[in-house]
N, C-alpha and C. Protein backbone atom coordinates (compact mmCIF):
# COMPACT_ATOMS: atom_id res chain seq x y z
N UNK A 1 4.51 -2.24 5.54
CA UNK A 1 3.39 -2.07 4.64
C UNK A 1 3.90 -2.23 3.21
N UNK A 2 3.42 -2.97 2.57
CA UNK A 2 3.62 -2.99 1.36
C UNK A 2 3.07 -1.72 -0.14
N UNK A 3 3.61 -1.30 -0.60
CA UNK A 3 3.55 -0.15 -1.42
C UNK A 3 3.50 -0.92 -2.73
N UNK A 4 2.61 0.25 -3.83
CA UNK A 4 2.75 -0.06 -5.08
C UNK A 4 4.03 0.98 -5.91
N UNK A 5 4.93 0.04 -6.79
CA UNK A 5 6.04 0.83 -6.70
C UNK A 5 5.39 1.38 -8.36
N UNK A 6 4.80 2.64 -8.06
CA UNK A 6 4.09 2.79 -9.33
C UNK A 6 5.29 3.72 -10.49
N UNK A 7 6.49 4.03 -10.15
CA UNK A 7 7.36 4.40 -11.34
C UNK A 7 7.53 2.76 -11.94
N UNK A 8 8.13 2.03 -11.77
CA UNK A 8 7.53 0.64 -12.61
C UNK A 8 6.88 0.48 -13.18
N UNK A 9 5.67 0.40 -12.69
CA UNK A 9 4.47 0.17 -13.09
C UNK A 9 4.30 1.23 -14.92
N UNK A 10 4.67 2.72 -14.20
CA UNK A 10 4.57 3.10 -15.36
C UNK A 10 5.32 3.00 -16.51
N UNK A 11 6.67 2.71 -16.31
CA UNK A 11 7.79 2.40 -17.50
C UNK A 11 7.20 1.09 -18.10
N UNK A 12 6.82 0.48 -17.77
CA UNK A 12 5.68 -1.21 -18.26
C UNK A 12 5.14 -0.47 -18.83
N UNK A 13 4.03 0.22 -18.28
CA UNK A 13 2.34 0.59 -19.03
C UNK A 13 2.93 1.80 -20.53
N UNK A 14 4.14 2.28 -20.20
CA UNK A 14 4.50 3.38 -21.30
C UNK A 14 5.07 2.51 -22.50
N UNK A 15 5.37 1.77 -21.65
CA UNK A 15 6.08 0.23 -23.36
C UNK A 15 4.79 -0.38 -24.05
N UNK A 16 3.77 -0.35 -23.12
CA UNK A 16 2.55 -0.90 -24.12
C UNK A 16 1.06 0.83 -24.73
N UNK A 17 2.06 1.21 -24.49
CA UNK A 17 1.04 2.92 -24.81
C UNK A 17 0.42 3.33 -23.67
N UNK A 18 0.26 2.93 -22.94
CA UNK A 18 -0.50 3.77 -21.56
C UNK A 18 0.24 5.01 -21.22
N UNK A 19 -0.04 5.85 -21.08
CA UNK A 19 0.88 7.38 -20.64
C UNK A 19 0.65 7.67 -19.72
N UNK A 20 -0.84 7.39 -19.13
CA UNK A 20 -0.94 7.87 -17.43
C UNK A 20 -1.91 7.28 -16.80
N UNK A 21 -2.04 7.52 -15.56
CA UNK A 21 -2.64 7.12 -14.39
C UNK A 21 -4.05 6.63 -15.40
N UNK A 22 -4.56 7.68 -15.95
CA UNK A 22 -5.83 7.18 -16.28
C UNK A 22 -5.93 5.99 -17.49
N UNK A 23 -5.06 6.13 -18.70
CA UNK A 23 -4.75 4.98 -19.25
C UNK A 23 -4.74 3.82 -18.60
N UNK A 24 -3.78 3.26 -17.42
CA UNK A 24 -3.86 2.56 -16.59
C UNK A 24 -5.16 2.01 -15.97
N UNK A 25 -6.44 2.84 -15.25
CA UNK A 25 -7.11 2.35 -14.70
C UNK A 25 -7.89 2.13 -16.02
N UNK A 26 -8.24 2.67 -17.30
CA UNK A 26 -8.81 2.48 -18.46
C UNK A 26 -8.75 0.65 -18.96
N UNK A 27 -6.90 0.43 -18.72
CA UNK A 27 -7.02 -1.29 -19.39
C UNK A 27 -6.94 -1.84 -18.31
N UNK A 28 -7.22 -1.48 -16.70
CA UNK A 28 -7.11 -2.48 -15.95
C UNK A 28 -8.51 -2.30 -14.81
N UNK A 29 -9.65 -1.59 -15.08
CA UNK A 29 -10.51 -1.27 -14.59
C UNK A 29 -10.51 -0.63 -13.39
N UNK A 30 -8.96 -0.87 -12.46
CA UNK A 30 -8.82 0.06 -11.67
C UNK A 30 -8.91 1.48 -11.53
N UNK A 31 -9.87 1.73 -10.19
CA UNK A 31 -10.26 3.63 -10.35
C UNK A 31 -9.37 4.60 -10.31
N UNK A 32 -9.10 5.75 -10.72
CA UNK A 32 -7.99 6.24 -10.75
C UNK A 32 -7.39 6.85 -9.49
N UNK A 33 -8.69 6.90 -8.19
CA UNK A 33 -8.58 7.14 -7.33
C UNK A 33 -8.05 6.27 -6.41
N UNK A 34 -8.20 4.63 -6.95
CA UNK A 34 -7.16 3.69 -6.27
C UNK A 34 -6.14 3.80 -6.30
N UNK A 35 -5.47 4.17 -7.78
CA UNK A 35 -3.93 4.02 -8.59
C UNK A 35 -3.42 5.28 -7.42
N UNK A 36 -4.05 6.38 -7.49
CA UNK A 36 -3.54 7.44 -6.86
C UNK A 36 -3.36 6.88 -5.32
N UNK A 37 -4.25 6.33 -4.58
CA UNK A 37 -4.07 6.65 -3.18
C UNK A 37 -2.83 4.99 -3.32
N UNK A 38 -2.63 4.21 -3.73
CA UNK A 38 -1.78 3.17 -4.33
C UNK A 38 -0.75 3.97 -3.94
N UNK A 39 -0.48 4.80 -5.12
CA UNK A 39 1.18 5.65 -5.48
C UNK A 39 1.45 5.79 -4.18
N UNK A 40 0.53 6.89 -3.36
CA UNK A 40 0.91 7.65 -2.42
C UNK A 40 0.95 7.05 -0.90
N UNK A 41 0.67 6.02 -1.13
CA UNK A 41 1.24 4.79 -0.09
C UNK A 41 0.00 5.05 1.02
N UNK A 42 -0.93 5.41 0.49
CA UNK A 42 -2.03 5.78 1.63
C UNK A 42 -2.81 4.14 1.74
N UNK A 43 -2.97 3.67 0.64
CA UNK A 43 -3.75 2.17 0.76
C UNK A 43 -2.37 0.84 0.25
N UNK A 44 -2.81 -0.02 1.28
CA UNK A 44 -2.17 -0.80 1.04
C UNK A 44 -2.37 -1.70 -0.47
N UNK A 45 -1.81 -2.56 -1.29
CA UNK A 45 -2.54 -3.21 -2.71
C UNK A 45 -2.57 -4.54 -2.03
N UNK A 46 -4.34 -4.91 -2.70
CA UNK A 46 -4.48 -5.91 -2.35
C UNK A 46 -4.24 -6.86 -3.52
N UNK A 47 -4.45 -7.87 -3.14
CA UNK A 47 -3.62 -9.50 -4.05
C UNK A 47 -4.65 -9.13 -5.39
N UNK A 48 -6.35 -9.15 -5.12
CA UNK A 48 -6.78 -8.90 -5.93
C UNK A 48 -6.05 -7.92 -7.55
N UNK A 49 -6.17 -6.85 -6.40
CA UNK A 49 -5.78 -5.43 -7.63
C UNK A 49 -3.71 -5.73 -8.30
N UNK A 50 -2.99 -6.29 -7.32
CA UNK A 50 -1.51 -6.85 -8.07
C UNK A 50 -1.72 -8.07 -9.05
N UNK A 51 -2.74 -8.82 -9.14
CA UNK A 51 -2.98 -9.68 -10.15
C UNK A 51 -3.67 -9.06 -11.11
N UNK A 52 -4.47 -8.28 -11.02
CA UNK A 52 -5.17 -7.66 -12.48
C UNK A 52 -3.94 -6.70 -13.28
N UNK A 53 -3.04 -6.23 -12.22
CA UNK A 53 -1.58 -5.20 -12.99
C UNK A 53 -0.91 -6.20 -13.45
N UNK A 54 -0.74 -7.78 -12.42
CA UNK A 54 0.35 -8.01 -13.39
C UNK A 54 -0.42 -9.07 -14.67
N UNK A 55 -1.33 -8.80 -14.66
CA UNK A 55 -2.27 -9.82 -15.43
C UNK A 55 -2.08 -8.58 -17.40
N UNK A 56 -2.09 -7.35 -16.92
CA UNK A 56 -2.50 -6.21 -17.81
C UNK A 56 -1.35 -5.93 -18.09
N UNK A 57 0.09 -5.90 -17.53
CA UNK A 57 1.64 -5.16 -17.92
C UNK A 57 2.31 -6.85 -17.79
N UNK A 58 2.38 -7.72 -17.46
CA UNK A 58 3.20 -8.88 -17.63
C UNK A 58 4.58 -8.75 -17.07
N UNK A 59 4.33 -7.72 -15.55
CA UNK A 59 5.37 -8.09 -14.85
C UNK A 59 4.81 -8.83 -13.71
N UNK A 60 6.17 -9.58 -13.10
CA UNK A 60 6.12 -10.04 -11.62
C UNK A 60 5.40 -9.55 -10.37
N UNK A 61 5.13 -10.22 -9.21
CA UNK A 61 4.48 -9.17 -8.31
C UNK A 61 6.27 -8.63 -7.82
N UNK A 62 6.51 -9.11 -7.40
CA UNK A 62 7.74 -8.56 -7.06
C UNK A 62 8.49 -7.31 -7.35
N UNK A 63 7.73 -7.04 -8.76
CA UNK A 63 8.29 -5.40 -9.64
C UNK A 63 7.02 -4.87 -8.56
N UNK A 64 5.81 -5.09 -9.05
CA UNK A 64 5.20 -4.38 -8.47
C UNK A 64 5.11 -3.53 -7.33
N UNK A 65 5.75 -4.45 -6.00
CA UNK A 65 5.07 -3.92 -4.81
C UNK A 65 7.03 -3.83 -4.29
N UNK A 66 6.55 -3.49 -3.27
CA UNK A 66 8.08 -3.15 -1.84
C UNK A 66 7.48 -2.68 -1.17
N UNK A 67 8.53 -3.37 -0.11
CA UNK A 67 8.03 -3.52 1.58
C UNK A 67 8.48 -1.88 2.00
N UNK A 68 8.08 -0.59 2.45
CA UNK A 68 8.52 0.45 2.92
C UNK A 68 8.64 0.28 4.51
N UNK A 69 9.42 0.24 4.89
CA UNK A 69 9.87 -0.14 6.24
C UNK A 69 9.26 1.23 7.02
N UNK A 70 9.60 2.19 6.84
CA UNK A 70 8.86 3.34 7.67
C UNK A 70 7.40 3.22 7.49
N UNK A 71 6.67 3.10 6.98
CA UNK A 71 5.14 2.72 7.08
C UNK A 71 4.84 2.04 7.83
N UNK A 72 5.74 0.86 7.60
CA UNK A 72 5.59 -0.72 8.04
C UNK A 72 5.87 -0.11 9.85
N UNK A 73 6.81 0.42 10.48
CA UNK A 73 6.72 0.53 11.69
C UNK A 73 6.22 1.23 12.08
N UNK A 74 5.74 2.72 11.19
CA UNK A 74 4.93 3.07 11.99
C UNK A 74 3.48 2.55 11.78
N UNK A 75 3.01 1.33 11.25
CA UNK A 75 1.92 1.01 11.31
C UNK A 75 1.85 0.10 12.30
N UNK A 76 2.87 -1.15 12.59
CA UNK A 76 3.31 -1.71 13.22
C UNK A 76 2.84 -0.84 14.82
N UNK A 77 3.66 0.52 15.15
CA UNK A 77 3.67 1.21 16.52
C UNK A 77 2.15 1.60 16.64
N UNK A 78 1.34 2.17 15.63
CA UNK A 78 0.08 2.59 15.78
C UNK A 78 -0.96 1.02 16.40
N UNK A 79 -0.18 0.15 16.25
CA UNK A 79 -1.83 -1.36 16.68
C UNK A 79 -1.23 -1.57 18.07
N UNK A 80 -0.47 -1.09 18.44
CA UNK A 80 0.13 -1.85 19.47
C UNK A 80 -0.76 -0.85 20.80
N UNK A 81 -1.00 -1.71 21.80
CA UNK A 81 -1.72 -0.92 22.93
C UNK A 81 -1.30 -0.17 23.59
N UNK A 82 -1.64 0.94 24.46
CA UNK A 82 -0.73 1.47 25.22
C UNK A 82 -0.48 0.82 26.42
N UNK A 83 0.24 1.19 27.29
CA UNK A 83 0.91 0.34 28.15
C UNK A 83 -0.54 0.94 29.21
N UNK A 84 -0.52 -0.08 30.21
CA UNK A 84 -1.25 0.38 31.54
C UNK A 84 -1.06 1.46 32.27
N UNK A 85 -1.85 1.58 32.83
CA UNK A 85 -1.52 2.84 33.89
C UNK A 85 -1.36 2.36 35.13
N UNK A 86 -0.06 2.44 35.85
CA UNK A 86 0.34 2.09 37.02
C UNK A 86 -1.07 2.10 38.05
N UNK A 87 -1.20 1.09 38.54
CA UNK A 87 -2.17 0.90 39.78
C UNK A 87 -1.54 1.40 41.19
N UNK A 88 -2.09 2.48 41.78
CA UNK A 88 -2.16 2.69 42.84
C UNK A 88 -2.19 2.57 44.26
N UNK A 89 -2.07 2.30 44.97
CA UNK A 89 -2.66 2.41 46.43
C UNK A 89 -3.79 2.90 46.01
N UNK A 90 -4.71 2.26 47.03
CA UNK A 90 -6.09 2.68 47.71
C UNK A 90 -6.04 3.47 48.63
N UNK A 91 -6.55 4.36 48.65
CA UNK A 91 -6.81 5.39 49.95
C UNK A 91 -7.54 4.63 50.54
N UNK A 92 -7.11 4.31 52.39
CA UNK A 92 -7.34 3.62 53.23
C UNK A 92 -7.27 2.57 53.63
N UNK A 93 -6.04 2.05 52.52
CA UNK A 93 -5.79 0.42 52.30
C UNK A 93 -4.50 0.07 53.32
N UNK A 94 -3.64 1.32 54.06
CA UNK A 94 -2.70 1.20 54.43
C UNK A 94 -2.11 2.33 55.10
């Protein structure tokens, strides 16, 4: 899963005066309730919302985001199906 690596984000936004979360969604219209669930790795960032950050701080996507490998598998383990349930004999088949 890809994460917003938002200590970045903020050392950028503090070089152009932004001080916090809400500054942030202030010059980039993002809600502050995005930025937050963003940080906390609860929503993934979509292409949309990494082009308006790097459109607003003039970094790379690459500062922006990282791959968190523990998310990533356990999101990965959560789609995957469960296995079958062994089929039986029939009562009276044998």
């Amino acid at each position: 899963m890809l994460r917003l690596h938002m200590a970045k984000l903020l050392v950028k936004a503090k070089e152009l005066g932004d001080e916090s979360v809400a500054d942030v969604a202030q010059r980039t219209g993002i809600s502050r309730s995005t930025l937050h669930r963003l940080a906390a790795g609860t929503k993934e960032p979509s292409l949309a919302t990494l082009w308006t950050l790097r459109d607003a701080y003039g970094v790379g996507l690459d500062t922006l985001v990282y791959d968190d490998p523990l998310t990533t598998r356990r999101t990965a383990a959560s789609r995957r199906w469960p296995a079958p349930a062994p089929v039986g004999r029939r009562r009276g088949s044998g």
